[in-house]
PDB file of N, CA and C in Angstrom:
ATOM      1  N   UNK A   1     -24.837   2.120  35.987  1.00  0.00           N
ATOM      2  CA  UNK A   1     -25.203   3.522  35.924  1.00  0.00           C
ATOM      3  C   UNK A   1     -24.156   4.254  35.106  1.00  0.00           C
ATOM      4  N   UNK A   2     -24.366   4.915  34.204  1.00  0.00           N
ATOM      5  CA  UNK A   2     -23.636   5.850  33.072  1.00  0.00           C
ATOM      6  C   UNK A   2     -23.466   7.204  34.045  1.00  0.00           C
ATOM      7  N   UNK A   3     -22.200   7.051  33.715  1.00  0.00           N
ATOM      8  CA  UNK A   3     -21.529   8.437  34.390  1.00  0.00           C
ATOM      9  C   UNK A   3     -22.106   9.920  34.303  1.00  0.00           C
ATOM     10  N   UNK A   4     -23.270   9.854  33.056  1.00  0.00           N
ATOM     11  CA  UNK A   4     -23.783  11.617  32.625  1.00  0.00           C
ATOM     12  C   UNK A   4     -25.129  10.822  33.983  1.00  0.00           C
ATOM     13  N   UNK A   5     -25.541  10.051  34.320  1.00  0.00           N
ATOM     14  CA  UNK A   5     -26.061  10.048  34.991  1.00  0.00           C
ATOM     15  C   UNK A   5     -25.726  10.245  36.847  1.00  0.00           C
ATOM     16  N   UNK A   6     -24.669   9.723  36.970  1.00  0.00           N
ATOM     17  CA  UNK A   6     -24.023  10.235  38.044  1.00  0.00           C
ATOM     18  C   UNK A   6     -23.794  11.663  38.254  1.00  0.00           C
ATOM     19  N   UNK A   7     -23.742  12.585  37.310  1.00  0.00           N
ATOM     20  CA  UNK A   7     -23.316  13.965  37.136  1.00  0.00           C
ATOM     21  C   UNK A   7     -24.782  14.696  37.959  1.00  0.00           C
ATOM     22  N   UNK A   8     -26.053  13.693  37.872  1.00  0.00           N
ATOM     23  CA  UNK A   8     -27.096  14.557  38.292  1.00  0.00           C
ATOM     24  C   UNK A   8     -27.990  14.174  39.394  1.00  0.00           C
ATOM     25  N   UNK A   9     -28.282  15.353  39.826  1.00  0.00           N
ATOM     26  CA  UNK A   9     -28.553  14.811  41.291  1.00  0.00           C
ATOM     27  C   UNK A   9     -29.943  14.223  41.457  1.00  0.00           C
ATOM     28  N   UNK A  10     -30.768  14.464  40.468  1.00  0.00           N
ATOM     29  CA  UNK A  10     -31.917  13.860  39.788  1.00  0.00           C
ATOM     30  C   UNK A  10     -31.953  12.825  39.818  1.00  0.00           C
ATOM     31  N   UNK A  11     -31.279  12.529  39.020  1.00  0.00           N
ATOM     32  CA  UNK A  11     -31.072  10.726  38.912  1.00  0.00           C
ATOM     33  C   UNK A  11     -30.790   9.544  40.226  1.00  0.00           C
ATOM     34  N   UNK A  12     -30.081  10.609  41.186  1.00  0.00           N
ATOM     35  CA  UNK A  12     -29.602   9.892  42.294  1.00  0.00           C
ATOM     36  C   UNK A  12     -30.695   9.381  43.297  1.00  0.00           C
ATOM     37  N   UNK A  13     -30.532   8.534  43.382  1.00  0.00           N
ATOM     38  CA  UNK A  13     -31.176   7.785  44.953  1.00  0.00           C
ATOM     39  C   UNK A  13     -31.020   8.628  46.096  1.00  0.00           C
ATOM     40  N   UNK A  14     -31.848   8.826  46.802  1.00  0.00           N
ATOM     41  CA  UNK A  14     -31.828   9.378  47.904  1.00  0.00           C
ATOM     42  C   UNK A  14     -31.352   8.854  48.990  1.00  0.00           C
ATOM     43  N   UNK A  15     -30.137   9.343  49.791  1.00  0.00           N
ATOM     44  CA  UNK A  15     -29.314   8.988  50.893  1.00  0.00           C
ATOM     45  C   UNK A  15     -27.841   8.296  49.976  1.00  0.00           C
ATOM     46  N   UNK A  16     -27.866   8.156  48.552  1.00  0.00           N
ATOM     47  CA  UNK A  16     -26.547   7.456  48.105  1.00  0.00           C
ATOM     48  C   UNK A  16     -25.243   8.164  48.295  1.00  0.00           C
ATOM     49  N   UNK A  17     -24.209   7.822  48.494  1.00  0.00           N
ATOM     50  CA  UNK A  17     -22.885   8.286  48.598  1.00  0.00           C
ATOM     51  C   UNK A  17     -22.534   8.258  47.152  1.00  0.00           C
ATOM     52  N   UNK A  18     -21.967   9.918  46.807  1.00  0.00           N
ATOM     53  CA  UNK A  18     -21.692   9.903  45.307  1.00  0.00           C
ATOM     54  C   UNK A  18     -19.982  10.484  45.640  1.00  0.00           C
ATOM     55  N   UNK A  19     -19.213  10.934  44.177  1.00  0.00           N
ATOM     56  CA  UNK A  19     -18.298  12.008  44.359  1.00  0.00           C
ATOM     57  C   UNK A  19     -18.918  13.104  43.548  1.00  0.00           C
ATOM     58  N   UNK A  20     -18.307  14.067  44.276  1.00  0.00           N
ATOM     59  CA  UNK A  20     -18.782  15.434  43.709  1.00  0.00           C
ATOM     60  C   UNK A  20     -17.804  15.579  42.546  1.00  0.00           C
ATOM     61  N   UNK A  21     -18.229  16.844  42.104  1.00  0.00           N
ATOM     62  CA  UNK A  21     -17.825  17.413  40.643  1.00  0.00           C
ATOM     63  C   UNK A  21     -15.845  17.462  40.899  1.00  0.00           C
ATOM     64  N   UNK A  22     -15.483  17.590  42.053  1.00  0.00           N
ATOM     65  CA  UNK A  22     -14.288  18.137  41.729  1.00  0.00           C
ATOM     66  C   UNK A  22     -13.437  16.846  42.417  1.00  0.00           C
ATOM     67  N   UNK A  23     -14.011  16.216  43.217  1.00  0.00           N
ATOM     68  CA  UNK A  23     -13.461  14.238  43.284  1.00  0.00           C
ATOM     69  C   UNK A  23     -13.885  13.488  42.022  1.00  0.00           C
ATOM     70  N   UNK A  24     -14.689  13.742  41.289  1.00  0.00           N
ATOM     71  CA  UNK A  24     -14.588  12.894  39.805  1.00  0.00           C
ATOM     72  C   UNK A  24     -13.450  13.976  38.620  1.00  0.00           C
ATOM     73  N   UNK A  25     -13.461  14.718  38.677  1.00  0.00           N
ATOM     74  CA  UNK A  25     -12.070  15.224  38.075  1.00  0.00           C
ATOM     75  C   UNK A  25     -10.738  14.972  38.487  1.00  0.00           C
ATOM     76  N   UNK A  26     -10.422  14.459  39.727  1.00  0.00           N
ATOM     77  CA  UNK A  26      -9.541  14.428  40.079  1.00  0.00           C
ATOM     78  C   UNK A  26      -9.267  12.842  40.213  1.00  0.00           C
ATOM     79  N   UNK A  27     -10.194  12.222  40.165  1.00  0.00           N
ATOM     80  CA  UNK A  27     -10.088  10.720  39.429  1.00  0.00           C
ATOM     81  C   UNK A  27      -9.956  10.425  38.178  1.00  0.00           C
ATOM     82  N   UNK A  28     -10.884  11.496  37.520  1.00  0.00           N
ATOM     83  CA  UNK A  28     -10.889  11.154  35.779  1.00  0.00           C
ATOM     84  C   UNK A  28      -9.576  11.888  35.198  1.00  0.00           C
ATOM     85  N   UNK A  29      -8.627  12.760  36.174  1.00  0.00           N
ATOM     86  CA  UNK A  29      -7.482  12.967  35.429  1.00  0.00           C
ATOM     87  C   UNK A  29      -6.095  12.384  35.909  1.00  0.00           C
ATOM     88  N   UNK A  30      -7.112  11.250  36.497  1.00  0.00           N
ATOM     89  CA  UNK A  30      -5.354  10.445  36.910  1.00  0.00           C
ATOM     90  C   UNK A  30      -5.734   9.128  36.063  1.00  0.00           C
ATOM     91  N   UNK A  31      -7.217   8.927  35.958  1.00  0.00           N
ATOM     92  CA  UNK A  31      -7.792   7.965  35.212  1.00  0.00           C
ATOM     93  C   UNK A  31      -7.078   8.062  33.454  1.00  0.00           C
ATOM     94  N   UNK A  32      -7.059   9.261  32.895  1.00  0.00           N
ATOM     95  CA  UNK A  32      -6.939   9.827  31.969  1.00  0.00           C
ATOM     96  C   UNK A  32      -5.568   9.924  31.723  1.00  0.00           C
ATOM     97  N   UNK A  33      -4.755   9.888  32.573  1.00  0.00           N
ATOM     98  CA  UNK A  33      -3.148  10.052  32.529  1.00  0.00           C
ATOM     99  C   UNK A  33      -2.720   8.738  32.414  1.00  0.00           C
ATOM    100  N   UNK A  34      -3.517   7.796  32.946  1.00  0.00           N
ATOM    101  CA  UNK A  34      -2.905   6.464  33.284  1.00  0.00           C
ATOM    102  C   UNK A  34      -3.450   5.675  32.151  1.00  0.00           C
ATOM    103  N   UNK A  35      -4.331   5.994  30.873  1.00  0.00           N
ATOM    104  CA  UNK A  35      -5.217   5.117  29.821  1.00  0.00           C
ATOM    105  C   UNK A  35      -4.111   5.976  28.736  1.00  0.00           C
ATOM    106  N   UNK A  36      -3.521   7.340  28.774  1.00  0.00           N
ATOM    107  CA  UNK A  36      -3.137   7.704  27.551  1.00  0.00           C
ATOM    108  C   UNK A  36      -1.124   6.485  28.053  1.00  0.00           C
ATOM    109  N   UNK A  37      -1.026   6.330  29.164  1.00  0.00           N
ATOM    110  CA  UNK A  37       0.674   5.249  29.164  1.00  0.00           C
ATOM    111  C   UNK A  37       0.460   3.570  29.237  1.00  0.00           C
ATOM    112  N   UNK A  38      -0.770   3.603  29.064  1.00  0.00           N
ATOM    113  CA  UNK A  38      -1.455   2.074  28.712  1.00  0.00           C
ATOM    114  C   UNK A  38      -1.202   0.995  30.047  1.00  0.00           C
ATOM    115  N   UNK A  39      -1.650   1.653  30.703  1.00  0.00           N
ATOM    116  CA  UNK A  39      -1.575   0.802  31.971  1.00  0.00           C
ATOM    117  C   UNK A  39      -2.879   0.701  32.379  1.00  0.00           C
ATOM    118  N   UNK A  40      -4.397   1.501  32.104  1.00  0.00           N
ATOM    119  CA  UNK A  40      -5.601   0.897  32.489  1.00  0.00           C
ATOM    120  C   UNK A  40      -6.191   1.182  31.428  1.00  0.00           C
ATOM    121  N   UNK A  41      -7.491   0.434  31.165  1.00  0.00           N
ATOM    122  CA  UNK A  41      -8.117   0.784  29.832  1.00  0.00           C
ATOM    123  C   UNK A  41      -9.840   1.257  30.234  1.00  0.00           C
ATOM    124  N   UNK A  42     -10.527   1.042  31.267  1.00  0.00           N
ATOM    125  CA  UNK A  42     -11.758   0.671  31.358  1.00  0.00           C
ATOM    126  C   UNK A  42     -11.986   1.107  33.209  1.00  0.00           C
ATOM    127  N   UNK A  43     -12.927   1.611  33.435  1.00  0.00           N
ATOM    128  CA  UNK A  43     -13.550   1.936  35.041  1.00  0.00           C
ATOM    129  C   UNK A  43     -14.841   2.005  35.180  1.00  0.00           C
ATOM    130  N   UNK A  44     -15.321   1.770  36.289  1.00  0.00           N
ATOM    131  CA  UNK A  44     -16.887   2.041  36.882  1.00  0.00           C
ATOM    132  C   UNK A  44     -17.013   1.927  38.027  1.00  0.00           C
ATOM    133  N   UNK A  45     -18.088   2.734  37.965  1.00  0.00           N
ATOM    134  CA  UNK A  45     -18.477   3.543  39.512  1.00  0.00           C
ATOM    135  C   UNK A  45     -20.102   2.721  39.887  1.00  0.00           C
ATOM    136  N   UNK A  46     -19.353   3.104  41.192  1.00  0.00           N
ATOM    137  CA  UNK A  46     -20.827   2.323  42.167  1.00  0.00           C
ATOM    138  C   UNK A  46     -21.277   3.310  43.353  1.00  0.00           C
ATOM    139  N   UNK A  47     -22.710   3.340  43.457  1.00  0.00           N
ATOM    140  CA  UNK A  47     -22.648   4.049  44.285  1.00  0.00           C
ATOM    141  C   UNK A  47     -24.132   3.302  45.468  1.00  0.00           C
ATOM    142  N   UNK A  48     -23.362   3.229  46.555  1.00  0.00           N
ATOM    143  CA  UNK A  48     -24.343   2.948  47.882  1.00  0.00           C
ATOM    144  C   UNK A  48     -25.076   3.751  48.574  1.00  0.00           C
ATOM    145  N   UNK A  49     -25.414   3.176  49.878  1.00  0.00           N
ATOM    146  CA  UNK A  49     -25.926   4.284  50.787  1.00  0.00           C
ATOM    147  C   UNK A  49     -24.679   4.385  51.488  1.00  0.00           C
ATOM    148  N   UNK A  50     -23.584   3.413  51.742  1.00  0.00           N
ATOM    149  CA  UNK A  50     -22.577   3.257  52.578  1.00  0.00           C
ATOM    150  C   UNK A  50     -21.235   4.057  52.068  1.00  0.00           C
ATOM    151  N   UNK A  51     -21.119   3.590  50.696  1.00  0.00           N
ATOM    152  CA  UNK A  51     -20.132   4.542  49.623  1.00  0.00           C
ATOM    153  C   UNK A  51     -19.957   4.873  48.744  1.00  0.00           C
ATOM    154  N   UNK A  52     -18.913   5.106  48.015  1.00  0.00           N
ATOM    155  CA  UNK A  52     -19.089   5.287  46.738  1.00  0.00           C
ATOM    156  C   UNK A  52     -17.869   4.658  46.107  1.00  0.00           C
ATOM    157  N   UNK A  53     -17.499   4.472  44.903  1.00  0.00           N
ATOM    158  CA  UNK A  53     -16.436   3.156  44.273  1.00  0.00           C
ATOM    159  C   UNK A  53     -16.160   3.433  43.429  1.00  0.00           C
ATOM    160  N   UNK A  54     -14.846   3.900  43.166  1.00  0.00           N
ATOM    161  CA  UNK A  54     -14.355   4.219  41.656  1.00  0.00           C
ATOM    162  C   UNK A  54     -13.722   3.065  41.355  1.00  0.00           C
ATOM    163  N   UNK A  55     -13.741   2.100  40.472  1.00  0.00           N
ATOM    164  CA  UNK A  55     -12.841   0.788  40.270  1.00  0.00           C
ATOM    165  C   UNK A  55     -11.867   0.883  39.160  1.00  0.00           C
ATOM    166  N   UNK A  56     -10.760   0.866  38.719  1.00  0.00           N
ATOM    167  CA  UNK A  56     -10.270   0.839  37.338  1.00  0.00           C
ATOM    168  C   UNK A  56      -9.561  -0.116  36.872  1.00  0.00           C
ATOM    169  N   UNK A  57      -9.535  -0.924  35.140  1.00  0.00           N
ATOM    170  CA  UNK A  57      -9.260  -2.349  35.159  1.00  0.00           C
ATOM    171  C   UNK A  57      -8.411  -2.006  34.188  1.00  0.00           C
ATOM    172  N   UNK A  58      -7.202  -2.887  34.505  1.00  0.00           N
ATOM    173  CA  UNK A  58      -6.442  -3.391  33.062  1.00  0.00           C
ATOM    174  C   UNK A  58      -7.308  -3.906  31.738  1.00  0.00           C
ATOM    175  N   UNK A  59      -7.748  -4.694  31.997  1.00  0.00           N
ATOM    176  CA  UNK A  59      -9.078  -5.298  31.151  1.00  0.00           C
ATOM    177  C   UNK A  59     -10.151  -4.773  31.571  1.00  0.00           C
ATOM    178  N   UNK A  60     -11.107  -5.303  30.660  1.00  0.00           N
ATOM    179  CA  UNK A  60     -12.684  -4.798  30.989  1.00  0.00           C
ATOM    180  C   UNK A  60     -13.160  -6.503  31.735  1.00  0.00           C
ATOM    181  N   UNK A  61     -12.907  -7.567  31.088  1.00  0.00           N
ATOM    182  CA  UNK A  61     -13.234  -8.861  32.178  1.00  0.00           C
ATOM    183  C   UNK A  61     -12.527  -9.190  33.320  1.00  0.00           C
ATOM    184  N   UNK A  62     -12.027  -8.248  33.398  1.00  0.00           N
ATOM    185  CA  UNK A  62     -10.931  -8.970  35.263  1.00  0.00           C
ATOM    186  C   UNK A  62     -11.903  -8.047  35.814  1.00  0.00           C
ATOM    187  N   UNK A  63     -11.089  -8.348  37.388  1.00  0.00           N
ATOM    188  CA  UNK A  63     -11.609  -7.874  38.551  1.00  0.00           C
ATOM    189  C   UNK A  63     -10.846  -6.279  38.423  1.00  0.00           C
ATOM    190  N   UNK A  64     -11.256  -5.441  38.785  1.00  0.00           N
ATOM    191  CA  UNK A  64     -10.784  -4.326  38.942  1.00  0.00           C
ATOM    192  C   UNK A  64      -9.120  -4.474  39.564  1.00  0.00           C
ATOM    193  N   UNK A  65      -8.034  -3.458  39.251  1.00  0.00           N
ATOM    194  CA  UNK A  65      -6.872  -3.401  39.407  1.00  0.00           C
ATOM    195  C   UNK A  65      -6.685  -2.487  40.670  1.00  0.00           C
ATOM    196  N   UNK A  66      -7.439  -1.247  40.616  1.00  0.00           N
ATOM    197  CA  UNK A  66      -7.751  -0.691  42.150  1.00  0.00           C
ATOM    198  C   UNK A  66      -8.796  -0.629  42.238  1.00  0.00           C
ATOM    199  N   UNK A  67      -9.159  -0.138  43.649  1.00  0.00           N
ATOM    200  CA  UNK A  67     -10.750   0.784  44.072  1.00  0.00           C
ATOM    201  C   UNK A  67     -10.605   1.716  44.903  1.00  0.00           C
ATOM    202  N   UNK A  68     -10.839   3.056  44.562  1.00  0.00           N
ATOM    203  CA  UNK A  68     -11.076   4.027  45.471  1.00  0.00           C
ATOM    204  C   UNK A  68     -12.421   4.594  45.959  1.00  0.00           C
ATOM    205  N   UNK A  69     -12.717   4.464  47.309  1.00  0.00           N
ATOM    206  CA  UNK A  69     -13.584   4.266  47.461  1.00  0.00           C
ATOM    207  C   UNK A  69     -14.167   5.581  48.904  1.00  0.00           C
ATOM    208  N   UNK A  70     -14.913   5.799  48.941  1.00  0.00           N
ATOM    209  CA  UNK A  70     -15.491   7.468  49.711  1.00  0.00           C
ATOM    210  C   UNK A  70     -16.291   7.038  50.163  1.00  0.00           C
ATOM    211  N   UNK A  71     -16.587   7.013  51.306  1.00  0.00           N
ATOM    212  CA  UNK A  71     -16.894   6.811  53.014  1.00  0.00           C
ATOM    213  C   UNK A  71     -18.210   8.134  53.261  1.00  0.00           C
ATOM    214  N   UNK A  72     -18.632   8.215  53.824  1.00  0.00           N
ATOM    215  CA  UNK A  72     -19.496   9.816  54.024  1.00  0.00           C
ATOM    216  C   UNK A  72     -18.321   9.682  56.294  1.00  0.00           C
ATOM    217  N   UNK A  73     -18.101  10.945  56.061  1.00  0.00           N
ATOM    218  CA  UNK A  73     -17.920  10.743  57.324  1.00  0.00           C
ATOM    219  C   UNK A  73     -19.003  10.896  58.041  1.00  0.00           C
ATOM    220  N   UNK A  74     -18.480  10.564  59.852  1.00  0.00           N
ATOM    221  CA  UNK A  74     -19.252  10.282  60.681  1.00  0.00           C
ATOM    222  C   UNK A  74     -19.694  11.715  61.805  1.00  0.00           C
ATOM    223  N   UNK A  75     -20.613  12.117  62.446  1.00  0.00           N
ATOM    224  CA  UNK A  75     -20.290  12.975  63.220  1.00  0.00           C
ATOM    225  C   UNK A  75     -19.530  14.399  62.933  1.00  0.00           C
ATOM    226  N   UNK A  76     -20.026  14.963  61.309  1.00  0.00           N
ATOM    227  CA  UNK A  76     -19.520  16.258  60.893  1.00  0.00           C
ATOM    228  C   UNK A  76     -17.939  15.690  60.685  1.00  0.00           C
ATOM    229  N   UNK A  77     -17.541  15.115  60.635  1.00  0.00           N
ATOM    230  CA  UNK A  77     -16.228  14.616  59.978  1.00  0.00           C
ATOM    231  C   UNK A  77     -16.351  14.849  58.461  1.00  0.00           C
ATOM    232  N   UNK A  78     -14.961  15.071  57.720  1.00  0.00           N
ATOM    233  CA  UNK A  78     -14.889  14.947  55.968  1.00  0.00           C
ATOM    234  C   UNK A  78     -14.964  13.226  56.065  1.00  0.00           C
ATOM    235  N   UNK A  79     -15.123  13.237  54.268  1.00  0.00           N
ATOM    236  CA  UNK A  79     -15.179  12.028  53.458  1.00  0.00           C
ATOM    237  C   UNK A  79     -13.902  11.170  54.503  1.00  0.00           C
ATOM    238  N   UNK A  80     -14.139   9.648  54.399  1.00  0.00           N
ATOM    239  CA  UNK A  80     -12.989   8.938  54.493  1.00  0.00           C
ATOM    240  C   UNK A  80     -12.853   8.434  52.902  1.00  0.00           C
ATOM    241  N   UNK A  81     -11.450   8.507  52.345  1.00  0.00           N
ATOM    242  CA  UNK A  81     -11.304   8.150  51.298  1.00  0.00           C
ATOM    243  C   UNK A  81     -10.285   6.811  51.292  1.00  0.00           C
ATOM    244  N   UNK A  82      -9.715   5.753  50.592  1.00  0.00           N
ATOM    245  CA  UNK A  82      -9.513   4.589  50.652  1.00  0.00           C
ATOM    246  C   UNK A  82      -8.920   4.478  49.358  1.00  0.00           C
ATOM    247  N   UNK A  83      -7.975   3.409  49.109  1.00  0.00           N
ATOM    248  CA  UNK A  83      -8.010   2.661  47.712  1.00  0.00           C
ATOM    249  C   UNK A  83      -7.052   1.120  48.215  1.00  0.00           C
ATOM    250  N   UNK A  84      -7.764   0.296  47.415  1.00  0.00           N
ATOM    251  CA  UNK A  84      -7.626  -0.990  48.245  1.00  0.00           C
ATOM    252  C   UNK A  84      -6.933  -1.626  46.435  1.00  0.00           C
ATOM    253  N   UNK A  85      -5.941  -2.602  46.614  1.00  0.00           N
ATOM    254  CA  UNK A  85      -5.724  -3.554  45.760  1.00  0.00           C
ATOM    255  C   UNK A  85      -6.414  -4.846  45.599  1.00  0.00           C
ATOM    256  N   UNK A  86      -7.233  -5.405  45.745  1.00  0.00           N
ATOM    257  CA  UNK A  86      -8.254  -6.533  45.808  1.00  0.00           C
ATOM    258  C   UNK A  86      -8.642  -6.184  47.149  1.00  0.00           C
ATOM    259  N   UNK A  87      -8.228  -7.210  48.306  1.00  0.00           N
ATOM    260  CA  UNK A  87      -8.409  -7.585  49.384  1.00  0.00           C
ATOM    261  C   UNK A  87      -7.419  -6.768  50.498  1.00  0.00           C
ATOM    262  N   UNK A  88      -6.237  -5.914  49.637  1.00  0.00           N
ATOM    263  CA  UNK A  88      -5.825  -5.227  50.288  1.00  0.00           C
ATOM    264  C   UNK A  88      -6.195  -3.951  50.504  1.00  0.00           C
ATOM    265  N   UNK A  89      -5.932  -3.351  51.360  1.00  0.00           N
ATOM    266  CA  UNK A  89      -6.172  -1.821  51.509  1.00  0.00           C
ATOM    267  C   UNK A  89      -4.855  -1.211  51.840  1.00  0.00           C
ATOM    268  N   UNK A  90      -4.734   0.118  50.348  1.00  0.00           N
ATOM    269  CA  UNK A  90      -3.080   0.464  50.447  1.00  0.00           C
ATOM    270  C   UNK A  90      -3.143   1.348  51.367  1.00  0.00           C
ATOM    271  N   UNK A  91      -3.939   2.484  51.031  1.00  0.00           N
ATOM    272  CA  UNK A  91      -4.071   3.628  51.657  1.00  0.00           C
ATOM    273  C   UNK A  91      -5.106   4.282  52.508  1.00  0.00           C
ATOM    274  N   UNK A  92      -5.271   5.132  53.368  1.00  0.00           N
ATOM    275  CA  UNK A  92      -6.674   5.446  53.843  1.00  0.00           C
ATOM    276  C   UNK A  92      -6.390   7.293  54.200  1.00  0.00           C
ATOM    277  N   UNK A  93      -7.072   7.955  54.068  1.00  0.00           N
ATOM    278  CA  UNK A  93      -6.912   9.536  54.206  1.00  0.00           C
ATOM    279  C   UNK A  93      -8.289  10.299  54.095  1.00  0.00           C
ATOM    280  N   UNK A  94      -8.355  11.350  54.807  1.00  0.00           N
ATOM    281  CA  UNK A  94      -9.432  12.515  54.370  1.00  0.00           C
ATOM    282  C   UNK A  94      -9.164  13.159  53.465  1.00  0.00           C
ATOM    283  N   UNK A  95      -7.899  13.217  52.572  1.00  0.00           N
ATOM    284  CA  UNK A  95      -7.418  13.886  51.781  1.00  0.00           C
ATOM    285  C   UNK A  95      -7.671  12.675  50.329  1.00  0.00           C
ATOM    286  N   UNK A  96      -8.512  12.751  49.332  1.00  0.00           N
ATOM    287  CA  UNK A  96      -8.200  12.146  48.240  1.00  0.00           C
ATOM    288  C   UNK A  96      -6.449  12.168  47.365  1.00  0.00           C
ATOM    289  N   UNK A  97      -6.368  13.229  47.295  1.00  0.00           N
ATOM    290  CA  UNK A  97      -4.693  12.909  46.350  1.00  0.00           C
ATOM    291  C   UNK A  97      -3.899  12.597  47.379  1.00  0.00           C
ATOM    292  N   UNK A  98      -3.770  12.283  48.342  1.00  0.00           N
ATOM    293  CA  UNK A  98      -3.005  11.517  49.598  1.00  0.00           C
ATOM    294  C   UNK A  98      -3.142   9.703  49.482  1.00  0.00           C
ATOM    295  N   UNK A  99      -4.374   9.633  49.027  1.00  0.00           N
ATOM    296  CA  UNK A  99      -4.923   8.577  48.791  1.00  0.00           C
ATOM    297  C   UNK A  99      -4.393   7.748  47.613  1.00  0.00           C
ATOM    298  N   UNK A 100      -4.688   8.868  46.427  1.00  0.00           N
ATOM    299  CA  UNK A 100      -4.253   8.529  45.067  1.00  0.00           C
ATOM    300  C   UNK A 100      -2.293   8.531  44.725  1.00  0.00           C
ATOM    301  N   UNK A 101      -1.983   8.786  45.675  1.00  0.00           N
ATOM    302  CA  UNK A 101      -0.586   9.055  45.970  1.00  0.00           C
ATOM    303  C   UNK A 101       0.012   7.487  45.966  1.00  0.00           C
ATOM    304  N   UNK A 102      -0.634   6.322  46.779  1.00  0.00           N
ATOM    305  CA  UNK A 102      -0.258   5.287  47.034  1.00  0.00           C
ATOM    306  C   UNK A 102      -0.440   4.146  45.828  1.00  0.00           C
ATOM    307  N   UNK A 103      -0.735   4.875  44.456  1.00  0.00           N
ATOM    308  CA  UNK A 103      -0.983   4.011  43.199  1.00  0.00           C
ATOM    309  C   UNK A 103      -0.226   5.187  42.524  1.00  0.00           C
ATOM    310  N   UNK A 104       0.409   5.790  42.234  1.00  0.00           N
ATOM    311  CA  UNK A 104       0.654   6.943  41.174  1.00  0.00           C
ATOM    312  C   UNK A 104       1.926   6.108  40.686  1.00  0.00           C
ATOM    313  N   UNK A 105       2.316   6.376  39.670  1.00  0.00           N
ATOM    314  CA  UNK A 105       3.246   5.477  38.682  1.00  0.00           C
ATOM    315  C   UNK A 105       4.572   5.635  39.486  1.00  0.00           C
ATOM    316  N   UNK A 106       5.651   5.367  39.873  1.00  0.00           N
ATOM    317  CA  UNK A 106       6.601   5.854  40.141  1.00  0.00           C
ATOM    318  C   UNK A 106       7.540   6.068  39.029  1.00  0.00           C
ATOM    319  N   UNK A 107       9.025   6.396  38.644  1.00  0.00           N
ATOM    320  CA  UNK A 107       9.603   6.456  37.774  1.00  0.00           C
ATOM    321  C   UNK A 107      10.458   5.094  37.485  1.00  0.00           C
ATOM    322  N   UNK A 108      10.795   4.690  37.044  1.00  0.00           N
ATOM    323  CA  UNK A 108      11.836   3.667  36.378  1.00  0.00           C
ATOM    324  C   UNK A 108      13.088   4.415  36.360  1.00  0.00           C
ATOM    325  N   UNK A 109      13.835   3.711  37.596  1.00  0.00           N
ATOM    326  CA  UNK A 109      15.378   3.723  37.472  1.00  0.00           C
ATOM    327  C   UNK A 109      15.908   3.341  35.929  1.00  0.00           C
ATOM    328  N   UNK A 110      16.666   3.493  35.526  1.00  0.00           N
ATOM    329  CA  UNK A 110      17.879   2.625  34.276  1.00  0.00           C
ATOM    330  C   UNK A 110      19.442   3.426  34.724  1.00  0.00           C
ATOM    331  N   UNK A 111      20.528   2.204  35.066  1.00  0.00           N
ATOM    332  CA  UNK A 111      21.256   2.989  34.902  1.00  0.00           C
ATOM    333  C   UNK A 111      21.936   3.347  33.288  1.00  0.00           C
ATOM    334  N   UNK A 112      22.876   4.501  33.704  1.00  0.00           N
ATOM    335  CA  UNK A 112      23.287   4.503  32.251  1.00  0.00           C
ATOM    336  C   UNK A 112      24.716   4.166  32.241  1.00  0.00           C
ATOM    337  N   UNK A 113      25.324   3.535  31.037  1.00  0.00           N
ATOM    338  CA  UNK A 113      26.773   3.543  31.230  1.00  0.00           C
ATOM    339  C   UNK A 113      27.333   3.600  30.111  1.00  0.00           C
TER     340      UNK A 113
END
């Protein structure tokens, strides 16, 4: 599924778990920060009745490098949001940038002398 198609609610399956307009910006500008320091090149989205899946790859033939992934909560609860390293799961939060917090680049020590 092409992302201008995700944008509309037309297109969507009925009962699917999507991200809204302002959780795909806030993926596509960490997505976007992290393709202009060459650390991912390529992503795609999936969307269920169960969730929804942002994946992003070093390559376009590997397995995805993360997945963040949106839950519908249960019982008037917010989103559960997630991002897992394969088989691991780093982080888990109702808060997306809490989430995205547990992949964000850190800095590189050097000492100087």
């Amino acid at each position: 599924m092409s992302t201008h198609q995700t944008l509309h609610k037309s297109k969507r399956k009925a009962g699917q778990v999507t991200f809204n307009r302002n959780e795909l910006r806030i993926l596509l500008n960490e997505y976007s920060r992290r393709v202009a320091a060459g650390e991912w090149r390529d992503y795609a989205m999936d969307f269920t009745r169960d969730r929804a899946v942002f994946s992003v790859f070093r390559h376009t033939a590997e397995h995805p490098l993360y997945s963040i992934e949106k839950s519908p909560g249960k019982s008037g609860r917010p989103p559960l949001y997630a991002v897992s390293r394969g088989p691991q799961r780093l982080k888990q939060s109702e808060n997306l940038d809490t989430v995205l917090d547990a992949i964000k680049s850190k800095p590189r020590l050097r000492t100087v002398g």
